[in-house]
C-alpha atoms as a PDB file:
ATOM      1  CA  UNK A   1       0.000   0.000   0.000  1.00  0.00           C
ATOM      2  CA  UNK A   2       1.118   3.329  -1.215  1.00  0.00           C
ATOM      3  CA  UNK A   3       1.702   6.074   1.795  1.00  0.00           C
ATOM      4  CA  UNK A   4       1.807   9.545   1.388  1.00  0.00           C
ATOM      5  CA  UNK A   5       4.279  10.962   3.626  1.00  0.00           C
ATOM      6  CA  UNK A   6       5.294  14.063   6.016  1.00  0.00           C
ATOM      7  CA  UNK A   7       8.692  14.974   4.964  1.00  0.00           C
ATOM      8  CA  UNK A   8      11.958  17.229   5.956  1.00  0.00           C
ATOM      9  CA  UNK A   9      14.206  17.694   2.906  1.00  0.00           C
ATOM     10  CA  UNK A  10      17.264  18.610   3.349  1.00  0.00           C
ATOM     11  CA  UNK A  11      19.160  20.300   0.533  1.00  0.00           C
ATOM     12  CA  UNK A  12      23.069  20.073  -0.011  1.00  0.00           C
ATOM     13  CA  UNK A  13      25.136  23.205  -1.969  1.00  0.00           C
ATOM     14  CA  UNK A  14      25.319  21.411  -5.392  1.00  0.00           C
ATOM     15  CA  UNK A  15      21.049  21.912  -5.379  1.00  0.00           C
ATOM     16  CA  UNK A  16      22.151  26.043  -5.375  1.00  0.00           C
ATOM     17  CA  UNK A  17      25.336  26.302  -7.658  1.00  0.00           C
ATOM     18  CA  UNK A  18      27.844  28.266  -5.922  1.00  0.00           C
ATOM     19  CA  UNK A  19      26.839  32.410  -8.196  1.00  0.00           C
ATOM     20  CA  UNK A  20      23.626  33.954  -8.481  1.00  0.00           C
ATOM     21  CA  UNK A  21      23.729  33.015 -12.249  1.00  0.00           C
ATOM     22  CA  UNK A  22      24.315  29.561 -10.671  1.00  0.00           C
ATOM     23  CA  UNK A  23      21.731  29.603  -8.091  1.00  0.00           C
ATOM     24  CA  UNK A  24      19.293  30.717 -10.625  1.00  0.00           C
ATOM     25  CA  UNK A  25      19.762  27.757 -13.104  1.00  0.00           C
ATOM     26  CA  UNK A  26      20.269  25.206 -10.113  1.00  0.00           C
ATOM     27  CA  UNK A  27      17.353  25.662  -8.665  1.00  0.00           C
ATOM     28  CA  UNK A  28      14.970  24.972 -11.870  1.00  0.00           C
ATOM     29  CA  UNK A  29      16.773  21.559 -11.346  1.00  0.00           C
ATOM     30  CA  UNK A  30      16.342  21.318  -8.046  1.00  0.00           C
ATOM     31  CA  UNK A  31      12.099  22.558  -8.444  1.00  0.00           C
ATOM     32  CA  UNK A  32      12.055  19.441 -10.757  1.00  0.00           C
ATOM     33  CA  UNK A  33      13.309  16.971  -7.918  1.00  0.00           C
ATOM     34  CA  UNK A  34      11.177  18.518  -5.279  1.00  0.00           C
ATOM     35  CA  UNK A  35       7.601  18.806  -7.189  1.00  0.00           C
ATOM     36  CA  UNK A  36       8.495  14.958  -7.980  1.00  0.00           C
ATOM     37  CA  UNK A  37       7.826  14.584  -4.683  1.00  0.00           C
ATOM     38  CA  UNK A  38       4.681  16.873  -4.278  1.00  0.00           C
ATOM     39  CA  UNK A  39       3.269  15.481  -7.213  1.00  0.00           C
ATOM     40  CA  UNK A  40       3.302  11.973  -5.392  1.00  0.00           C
ATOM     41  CA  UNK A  41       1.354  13.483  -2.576  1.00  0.00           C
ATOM     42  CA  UNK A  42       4.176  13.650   0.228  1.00  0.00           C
ATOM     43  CA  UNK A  43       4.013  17.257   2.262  1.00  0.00           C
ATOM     44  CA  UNK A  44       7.220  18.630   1.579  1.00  0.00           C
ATOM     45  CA  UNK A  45       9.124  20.781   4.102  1.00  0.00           C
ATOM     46  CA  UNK A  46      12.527  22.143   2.574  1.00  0.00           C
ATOM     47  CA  UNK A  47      15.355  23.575   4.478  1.00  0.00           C
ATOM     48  CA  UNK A  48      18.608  24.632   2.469  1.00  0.00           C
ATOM     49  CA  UNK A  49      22.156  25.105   2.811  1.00  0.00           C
ATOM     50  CA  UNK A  50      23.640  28.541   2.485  1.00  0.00           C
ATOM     51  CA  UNK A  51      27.748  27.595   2.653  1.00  0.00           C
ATOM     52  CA  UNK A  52      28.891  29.521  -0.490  1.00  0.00           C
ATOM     53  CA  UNK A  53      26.139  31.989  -0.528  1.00  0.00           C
ATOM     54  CA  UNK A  54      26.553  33.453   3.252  1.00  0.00           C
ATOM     55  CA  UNK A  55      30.176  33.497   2.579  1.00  0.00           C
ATOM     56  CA  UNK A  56      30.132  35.634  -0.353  1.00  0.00           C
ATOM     57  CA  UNK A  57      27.464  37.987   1.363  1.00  0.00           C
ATOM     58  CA  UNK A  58      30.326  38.364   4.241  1.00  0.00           C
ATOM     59  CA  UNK A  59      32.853  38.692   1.925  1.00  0.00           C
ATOM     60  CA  UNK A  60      30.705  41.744  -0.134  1.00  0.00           C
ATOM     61  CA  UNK A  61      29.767  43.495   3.322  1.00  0.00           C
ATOM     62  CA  UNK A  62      34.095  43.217   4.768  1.00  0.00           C
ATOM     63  CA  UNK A  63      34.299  44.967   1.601  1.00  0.00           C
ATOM     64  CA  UNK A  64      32.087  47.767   1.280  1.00  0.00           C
ATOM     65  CA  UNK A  65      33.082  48.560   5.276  1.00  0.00           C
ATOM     66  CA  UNK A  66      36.676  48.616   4.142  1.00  0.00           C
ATOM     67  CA  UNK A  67      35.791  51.328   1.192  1.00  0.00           C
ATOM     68  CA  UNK A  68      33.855  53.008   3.075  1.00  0.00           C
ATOM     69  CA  UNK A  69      34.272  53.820   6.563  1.00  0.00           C
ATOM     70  CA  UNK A  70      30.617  54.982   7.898  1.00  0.00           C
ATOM     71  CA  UNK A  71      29.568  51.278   6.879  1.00  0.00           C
ATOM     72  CA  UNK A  72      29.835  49.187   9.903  1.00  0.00           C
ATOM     73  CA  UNK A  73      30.687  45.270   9.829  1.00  0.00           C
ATOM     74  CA  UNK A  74      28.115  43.377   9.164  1.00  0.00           C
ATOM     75  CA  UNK A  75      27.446  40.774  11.701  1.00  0.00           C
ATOM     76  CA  UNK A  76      27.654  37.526  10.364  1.00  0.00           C
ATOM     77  CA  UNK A  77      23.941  36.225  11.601  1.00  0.00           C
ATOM     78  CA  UNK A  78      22.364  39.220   9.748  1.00  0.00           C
ATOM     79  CA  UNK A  79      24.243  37.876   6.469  1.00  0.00           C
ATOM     80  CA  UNK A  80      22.581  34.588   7.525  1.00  0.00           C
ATOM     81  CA  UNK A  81      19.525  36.447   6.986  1.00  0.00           C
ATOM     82  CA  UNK A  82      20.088  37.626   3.631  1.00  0.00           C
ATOM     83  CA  UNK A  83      21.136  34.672   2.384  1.00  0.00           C
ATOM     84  CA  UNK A  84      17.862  32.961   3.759  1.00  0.00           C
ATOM     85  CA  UNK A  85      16.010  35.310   2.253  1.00  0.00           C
ATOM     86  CA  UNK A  86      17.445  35.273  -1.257  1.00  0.00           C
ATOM     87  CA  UNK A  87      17.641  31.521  -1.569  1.00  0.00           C
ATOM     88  CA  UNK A  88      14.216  31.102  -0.726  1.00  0.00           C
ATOM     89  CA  UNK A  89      13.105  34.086  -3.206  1.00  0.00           C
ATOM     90  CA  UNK A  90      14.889  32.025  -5.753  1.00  0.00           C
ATOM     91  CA  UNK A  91      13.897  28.993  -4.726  1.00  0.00           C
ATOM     92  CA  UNK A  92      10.110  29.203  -4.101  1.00  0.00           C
ATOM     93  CA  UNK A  93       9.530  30.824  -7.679  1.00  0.00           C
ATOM     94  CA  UNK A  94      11.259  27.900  -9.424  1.00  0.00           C
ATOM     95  CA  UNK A  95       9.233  25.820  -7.500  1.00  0.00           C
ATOM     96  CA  UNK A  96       5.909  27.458  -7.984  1.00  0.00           C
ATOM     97  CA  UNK A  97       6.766  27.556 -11.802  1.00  0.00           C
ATOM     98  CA  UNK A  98       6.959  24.514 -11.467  1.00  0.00           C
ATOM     99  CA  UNK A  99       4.189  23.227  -9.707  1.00  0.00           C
ATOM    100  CA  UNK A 100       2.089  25.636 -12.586  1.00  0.00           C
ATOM    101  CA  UNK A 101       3.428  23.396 -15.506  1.00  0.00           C
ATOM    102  CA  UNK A 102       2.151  20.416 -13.549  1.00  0.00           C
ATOM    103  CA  UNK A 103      -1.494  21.704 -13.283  1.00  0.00           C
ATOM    104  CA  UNK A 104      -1.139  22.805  -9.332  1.00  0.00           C
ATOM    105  CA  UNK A 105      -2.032  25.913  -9.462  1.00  0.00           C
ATOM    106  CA  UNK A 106      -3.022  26.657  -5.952  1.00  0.00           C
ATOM    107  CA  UNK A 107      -0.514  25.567  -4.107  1.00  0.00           C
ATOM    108  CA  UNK A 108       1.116  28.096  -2.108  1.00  0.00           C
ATOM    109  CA  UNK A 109       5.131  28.258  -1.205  1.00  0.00           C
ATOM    110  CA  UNK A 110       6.720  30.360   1.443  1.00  0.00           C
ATOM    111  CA  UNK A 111       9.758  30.717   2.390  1.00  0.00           C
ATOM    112  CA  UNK A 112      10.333  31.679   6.442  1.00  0.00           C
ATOM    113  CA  UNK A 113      12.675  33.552   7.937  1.00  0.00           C
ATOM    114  CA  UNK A 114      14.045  31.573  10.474  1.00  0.00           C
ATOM    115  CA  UNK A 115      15.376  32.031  13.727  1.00  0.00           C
ATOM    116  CA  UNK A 116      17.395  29.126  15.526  1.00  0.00           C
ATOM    117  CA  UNK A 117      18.309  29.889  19.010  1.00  0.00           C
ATOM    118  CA  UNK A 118      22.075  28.568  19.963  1.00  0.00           C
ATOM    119  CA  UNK A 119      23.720  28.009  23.437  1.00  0.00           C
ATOM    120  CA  UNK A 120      26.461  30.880  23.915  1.00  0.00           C
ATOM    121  CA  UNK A 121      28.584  28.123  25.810  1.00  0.00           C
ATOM    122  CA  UNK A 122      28.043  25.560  23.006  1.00  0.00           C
ATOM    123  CA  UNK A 123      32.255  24.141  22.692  1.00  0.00           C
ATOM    124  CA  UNK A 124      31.675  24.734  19.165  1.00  0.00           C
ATOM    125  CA  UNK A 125      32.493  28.972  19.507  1.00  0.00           C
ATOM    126  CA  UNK A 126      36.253  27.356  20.601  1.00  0.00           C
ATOM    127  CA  UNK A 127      36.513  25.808  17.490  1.00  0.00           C
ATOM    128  CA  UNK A 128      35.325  26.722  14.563  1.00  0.00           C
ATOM    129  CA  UNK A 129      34.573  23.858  11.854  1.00  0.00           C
ATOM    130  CA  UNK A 130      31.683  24.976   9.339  1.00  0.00           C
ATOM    131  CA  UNK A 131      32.517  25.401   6.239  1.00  0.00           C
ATOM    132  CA  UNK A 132      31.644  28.730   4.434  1.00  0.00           C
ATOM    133  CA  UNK A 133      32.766  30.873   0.925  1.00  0.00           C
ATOM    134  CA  UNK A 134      33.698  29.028  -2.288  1.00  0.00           C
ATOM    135  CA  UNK A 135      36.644  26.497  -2.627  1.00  0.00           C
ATOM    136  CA  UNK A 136      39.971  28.367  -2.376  1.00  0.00           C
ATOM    137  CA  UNK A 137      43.240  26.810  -3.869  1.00  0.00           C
ATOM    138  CA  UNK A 138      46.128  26.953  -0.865  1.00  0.00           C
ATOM    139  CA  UNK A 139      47.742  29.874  -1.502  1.00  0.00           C
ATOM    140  CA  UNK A 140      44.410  31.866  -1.785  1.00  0.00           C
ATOM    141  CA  UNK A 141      43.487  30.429   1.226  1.00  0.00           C
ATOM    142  CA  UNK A 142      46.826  31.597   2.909  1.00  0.00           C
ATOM    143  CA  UNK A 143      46.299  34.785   1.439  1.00  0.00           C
ATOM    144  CA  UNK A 144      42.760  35.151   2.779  1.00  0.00           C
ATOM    145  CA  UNK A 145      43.661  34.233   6.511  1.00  0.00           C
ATOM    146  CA  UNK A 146      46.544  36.805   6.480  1.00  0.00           C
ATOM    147  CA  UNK A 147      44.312  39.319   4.946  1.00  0.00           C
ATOM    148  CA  UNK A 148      41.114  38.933   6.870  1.00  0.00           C
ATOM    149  CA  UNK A 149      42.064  36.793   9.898  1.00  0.00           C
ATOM    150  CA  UNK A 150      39.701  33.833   8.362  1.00  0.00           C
ATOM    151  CA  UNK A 151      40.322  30.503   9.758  1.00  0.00           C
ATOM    152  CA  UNK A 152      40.792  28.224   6.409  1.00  0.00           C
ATOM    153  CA  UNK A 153      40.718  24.260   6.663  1.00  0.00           C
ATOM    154  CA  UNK A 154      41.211  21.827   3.639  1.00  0.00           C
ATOM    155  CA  UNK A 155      37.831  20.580   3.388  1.00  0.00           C
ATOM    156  CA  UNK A 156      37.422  16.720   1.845  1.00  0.00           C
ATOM    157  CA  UNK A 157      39.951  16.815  -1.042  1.00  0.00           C
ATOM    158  CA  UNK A 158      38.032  19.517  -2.959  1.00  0.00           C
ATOM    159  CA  UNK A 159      40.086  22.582  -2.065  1.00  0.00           C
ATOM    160  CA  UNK A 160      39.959  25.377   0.799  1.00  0.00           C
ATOM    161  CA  UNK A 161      37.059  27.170   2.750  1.00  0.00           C
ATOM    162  CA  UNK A 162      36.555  29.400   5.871  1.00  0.00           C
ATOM    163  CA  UNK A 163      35.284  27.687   8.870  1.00  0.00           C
ATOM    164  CA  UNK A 164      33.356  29.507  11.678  1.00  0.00           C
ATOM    165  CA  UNK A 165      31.514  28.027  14.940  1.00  0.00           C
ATOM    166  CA  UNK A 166      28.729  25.602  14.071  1.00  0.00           C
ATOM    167  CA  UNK A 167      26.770  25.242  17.258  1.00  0.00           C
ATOM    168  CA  UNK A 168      23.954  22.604  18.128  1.00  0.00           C
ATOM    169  CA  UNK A 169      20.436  24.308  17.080  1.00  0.00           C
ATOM    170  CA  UNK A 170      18.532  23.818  20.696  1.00  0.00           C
ATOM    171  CA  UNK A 171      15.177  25.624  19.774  1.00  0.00           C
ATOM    172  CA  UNK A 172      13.259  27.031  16.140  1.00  0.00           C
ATOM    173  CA  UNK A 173      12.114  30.212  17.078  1.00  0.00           C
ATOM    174  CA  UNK A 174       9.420  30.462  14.422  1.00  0.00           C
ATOM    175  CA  UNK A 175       7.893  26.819  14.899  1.00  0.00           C
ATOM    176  CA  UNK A 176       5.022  27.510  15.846  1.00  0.00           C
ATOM    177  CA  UNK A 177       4.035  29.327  12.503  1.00  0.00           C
ATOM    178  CA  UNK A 178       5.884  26.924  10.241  1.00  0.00           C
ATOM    179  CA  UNK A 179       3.683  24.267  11.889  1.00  0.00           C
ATOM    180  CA  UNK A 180       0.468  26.232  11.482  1.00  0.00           C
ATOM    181  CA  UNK A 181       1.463  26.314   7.318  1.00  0.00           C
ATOM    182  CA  UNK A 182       2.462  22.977   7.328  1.00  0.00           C
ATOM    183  CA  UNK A 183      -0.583  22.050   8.357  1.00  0.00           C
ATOM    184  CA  UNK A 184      -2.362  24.048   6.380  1.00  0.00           C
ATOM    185  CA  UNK A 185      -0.985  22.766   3.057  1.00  0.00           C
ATOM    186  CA  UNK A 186       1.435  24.961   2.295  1.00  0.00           C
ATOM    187  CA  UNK A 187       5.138  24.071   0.848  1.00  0.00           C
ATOM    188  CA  UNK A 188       7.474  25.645   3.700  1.00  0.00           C
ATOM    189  CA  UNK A 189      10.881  26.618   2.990  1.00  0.00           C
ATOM    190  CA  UNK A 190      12.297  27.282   6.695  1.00  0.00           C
ATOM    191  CA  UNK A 191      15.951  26.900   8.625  1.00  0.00           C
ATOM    192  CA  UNK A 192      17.540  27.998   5.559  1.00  0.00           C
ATOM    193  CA  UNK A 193      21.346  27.607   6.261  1.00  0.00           C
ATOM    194  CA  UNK A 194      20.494  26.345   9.483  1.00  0.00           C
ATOM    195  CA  UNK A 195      18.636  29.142  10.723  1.00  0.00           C
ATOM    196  CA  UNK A 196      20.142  32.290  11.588  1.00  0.00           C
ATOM    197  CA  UNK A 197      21.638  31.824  14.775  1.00  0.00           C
ATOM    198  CA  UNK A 198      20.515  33.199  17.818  1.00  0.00           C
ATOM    199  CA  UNK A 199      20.921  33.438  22.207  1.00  0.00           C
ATOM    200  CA  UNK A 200      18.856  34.279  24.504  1.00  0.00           C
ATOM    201  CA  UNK A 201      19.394  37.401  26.636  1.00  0.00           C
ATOM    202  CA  UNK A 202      16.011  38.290  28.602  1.00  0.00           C
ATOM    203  CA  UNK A 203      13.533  38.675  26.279  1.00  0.00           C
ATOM    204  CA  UNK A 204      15.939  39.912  23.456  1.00  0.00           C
ATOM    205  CA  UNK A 205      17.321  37.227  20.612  1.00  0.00           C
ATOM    206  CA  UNK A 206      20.740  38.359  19.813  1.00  0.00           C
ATOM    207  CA  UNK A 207      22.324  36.825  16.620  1.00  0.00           C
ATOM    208  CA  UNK A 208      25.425  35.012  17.032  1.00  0.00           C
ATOM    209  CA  UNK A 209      28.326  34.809  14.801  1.00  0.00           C
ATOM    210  CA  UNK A 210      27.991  31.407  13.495  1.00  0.00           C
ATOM    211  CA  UNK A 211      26.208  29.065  11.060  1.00  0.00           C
ATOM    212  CA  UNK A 212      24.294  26.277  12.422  1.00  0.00           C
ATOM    213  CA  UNK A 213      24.764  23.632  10.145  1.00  0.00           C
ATOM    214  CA  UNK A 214      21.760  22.418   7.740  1.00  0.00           C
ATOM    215  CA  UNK A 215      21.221  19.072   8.363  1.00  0.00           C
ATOM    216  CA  UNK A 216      20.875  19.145  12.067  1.00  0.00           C
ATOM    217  CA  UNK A 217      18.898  22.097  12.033  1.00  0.00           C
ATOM    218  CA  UNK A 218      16.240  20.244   9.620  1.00  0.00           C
ATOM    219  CA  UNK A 219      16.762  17.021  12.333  1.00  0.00           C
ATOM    220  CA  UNK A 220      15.320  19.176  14.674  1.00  0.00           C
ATOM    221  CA  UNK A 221      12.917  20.686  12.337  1.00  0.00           C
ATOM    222  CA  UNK A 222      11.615  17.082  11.415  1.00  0.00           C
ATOM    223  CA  UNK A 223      11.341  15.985  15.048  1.00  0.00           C
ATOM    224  CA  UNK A 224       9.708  18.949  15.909  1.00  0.00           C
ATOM    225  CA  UNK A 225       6.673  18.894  12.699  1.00  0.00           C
ATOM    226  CA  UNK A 226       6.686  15.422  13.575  1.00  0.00           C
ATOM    227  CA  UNK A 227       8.077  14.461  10.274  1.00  0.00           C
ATOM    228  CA  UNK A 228       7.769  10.356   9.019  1.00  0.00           C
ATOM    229  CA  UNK A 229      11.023  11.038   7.396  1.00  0.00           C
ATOM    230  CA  UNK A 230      14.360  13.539   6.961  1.00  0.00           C
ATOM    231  CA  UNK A 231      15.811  12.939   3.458  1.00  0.00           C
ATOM    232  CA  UNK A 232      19.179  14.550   3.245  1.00  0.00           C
ATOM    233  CA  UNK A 233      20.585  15.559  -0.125  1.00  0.00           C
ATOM    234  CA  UNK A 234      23.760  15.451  -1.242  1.00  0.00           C
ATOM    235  CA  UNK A 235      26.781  15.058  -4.507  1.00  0.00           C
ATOM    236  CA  UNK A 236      26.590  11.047  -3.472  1.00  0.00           C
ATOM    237  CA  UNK A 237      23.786   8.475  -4.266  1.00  0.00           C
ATOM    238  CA  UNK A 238      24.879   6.508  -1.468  1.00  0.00           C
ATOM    239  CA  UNK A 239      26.979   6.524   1.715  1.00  0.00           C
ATOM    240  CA  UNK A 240      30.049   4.960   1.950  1.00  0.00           C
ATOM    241  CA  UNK A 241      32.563   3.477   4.289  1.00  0.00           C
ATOM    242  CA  UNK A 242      36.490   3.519   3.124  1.00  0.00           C
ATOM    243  CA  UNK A 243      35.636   6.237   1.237  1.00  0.00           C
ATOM    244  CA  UNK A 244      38.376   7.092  -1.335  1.00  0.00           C
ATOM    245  CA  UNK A 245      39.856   3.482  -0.677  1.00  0.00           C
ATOM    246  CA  UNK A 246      40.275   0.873  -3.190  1.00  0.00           C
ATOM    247  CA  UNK A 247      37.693  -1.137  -0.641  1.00  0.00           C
ATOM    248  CA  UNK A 248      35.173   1.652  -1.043  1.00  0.00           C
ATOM    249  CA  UNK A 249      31.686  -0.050  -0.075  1.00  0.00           C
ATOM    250  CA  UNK A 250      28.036   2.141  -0.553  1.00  0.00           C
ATOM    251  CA  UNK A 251      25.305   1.186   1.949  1.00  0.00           C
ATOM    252  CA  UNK A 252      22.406   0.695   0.851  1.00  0.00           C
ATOM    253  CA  UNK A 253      20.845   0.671   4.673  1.00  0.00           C
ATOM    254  CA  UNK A 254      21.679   0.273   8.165  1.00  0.00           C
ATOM    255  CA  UNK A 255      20.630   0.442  11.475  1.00  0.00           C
ATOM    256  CA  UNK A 256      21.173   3.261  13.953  1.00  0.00           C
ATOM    257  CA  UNK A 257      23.858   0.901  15.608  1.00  0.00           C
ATOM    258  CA  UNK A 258      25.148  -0.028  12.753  1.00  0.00           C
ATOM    259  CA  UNK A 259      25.601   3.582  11.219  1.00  0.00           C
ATOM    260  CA  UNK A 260      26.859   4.639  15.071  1.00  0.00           C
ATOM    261  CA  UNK A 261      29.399   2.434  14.655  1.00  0.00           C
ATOM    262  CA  UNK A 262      31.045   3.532  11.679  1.00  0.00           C
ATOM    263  CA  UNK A 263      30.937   7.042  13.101  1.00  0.00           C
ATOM    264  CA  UNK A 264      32.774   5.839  16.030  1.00  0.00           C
ATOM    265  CA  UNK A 265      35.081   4.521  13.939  1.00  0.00           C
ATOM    266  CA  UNK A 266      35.977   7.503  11.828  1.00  0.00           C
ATOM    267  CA  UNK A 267      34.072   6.392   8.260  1.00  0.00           C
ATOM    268  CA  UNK A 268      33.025   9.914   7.819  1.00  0.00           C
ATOM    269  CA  UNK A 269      34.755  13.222   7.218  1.00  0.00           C
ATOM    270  CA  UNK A 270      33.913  15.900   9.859  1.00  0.00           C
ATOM    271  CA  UNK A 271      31.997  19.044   8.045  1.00  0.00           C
ATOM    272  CA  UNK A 272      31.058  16.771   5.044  1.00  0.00           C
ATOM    273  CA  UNK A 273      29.540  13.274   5.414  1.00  0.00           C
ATOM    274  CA  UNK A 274      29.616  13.258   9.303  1.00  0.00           C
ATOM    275  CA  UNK A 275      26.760  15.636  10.365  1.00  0.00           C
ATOM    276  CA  UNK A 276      24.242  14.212   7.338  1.00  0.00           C
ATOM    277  CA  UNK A 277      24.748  10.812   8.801  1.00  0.00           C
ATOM    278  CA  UNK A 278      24.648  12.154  12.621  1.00  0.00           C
ATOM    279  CA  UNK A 279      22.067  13.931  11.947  1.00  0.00           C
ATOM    280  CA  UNK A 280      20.186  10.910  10.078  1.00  0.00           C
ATOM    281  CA  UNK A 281      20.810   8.671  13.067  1.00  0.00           C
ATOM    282  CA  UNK A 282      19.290  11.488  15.733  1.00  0.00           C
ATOM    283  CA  UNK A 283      16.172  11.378  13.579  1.00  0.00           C
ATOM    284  CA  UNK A 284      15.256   7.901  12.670  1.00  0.00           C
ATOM    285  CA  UNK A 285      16.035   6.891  15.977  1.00  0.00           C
ATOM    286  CA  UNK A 286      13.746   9.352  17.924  1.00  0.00           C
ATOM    287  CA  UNK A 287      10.374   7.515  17.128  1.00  0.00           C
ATOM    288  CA  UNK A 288       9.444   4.121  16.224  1.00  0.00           C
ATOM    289  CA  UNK A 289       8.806   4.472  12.193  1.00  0.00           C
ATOM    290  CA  UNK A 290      11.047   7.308  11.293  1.00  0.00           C
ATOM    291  CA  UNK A 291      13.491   7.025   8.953  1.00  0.00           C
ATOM    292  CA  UNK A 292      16.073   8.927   7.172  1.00  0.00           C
ATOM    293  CA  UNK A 293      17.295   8.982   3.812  1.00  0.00           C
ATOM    294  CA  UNK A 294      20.885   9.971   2.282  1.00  0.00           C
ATOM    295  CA  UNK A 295      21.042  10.295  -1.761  1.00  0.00           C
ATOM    296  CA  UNK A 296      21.367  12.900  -4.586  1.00  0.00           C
ATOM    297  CA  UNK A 297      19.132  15.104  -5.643  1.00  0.00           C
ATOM    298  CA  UNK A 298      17.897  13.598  -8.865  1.00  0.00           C
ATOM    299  CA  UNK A 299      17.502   9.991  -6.928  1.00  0.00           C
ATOM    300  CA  UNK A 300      15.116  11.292  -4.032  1.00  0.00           C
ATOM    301  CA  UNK A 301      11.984  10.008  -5.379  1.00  0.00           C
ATOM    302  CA  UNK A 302      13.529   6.689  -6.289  1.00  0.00           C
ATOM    303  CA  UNK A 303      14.920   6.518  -2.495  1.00  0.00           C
ATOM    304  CA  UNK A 304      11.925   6.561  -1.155  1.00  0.00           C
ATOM    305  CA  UNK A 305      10.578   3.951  -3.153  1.00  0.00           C
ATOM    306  CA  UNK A 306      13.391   1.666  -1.607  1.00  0.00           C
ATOM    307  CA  UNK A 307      15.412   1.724  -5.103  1.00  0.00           C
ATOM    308  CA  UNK A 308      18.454   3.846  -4.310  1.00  0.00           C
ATOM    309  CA  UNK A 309      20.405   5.981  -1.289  1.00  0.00           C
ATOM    310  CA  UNK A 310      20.869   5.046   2.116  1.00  0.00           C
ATOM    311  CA  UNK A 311      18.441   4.212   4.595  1.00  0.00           C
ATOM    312  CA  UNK A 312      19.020   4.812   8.386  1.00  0.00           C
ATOM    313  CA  UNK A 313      16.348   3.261  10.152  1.00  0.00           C
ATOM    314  CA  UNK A 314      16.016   1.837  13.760  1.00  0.00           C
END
């Protein structure tokens, strides 16, 4: 029997392209994938990355304070913002264009502006791992961190980025009227890039400097909707351990214990494949009958019908 289902998707950087002439073509590609989905029925909740696309909106606002000098910095959380707000201006249109050429022409996207409160002792502001900003070859890199004081780590083989603190998302500020939309029909685009990230201080939310990443903010975001599944998109139809070996093996599914243990044993690379299979593991095992999902974006429908990715299940 065929079951429609509540889902949390997740989308990696390669859905966006890394330019606004990028992001703009990407994301017709990425509509495609999505309304797939819709089109079968399944409630779709989508929450995006924002890696190269917050880090060039830093980059722009270090530079117009440098030329000119009644500009202030721009606080990293408020570029958070604009990115979220962009991406999703981009993204719901493709989608709704879309969802027109398929006949639905009453179905409603939005995109939320979404604030994810942080803790301000979270270890993470000690040491700063998410990646941000395009791929840098080494001596850019170098010249970047002497230049602007950026921390830069080699990220996976594919070059250079900027890391800054990544802390745990610990509460959605806005759930309460993503929920209400969600329920109402509508296709929510929320946590983009995590959420911008917030703390507490009395009754006033004051942004952090820090990007929560992605895929546990939509692990939260499923839990909290109540979600029957988090499918996390990525450059990789499946998951694999030895990765870059000549043993290299995809998994096709495993267990929470079984995916628990390859994290303890180091199968996946910190700021890359790590948090999308953490992440997968904190969601499938939080209710009997959730489960998570790890492919590509053209493979998502195709996952769910059992016939490709990785499934984390209990």
């Amino acid at each position: 029997m065929y079951i429609r289902k509540r889902i949390v998707v997740a989308l990696g950087g390669n859905a966006l392209g890394n330019t606004l002439p990028e992001q703009m073509i990407a994301v017709k590609s990425t509509a495609k994938a999505l309304c797939d989905l819709i089109e079968e029925g399944h409630q779709v909740v989508i929450v995006h990355g924002n890696g190269p696309q917050v880090g060039m909106i830093n980059n722009a606002m270090t530079a117009l304070s440098r030329e000119d000098d009644s500009q202030p910095n721009t606080p990293l959380s408020v570029c958070v913002a604009m990115s979220q707000a962009y991406i999703g201006y981009d993204l719901q249109n493709a989608l709704r264009e879309e969802l027109r050429n398929r006949g639905f022409v009453r179905t409603p996207v939005v995109t939320v502006v979404t604030q994810v409160r942080v803790d301000p002792n979270d270890p993470a502001f000690e040491n700063p791992s998410k990646p941000i900003g395009r791929f840098l070859t080494k001596e850019e890199a170098e010249l970047q961190a002497k230049k602007y004081g950026h921390i830069m780590k080699e990220d996976s083989g594919r070059g250079y980025r900027r890391v800054v603190a990544s802390p745990l998302p610990k509460e959605i500020v806005e759930l309460d009227a993503i929920s209400s939309l969600v329920d109402a029909g509508k296709i929510v685009i929320a946590c983009g890039g995590g959420g911008v990230p917030v703390t507490m201080q009395g009754n006033h939310l004051k942004g952090a400097s820090a990007v929560i990443d992605k895929d546990y903010a939509s692990c939260l975001l499923a839990r909290e909707l109540d979600a029957d599944m988090l499918i996390i998109l990525t450059a990789v139809e499946k998951v694999a351990i030895n990765f870059g070996k000549e043993n290299e093996t995809s998994i096709s599914e495993m267990t929470c214990d079984e995916a628990r243990k390859y994290v303890r044993e180091g199968q996946f690379a910190p700021g890359s494949m790590l948090p999308k299979v953490s992440a997968a593991i904190d969601f499938a095992d939080s209710k009997e009958g959730r489960t998570s999902l790890i492919t590509e974006l053209q493979k998502a429908r195709d996952g769910i019908m059992g016939k490709t990715g990785t499934i984390i299940h209990k």
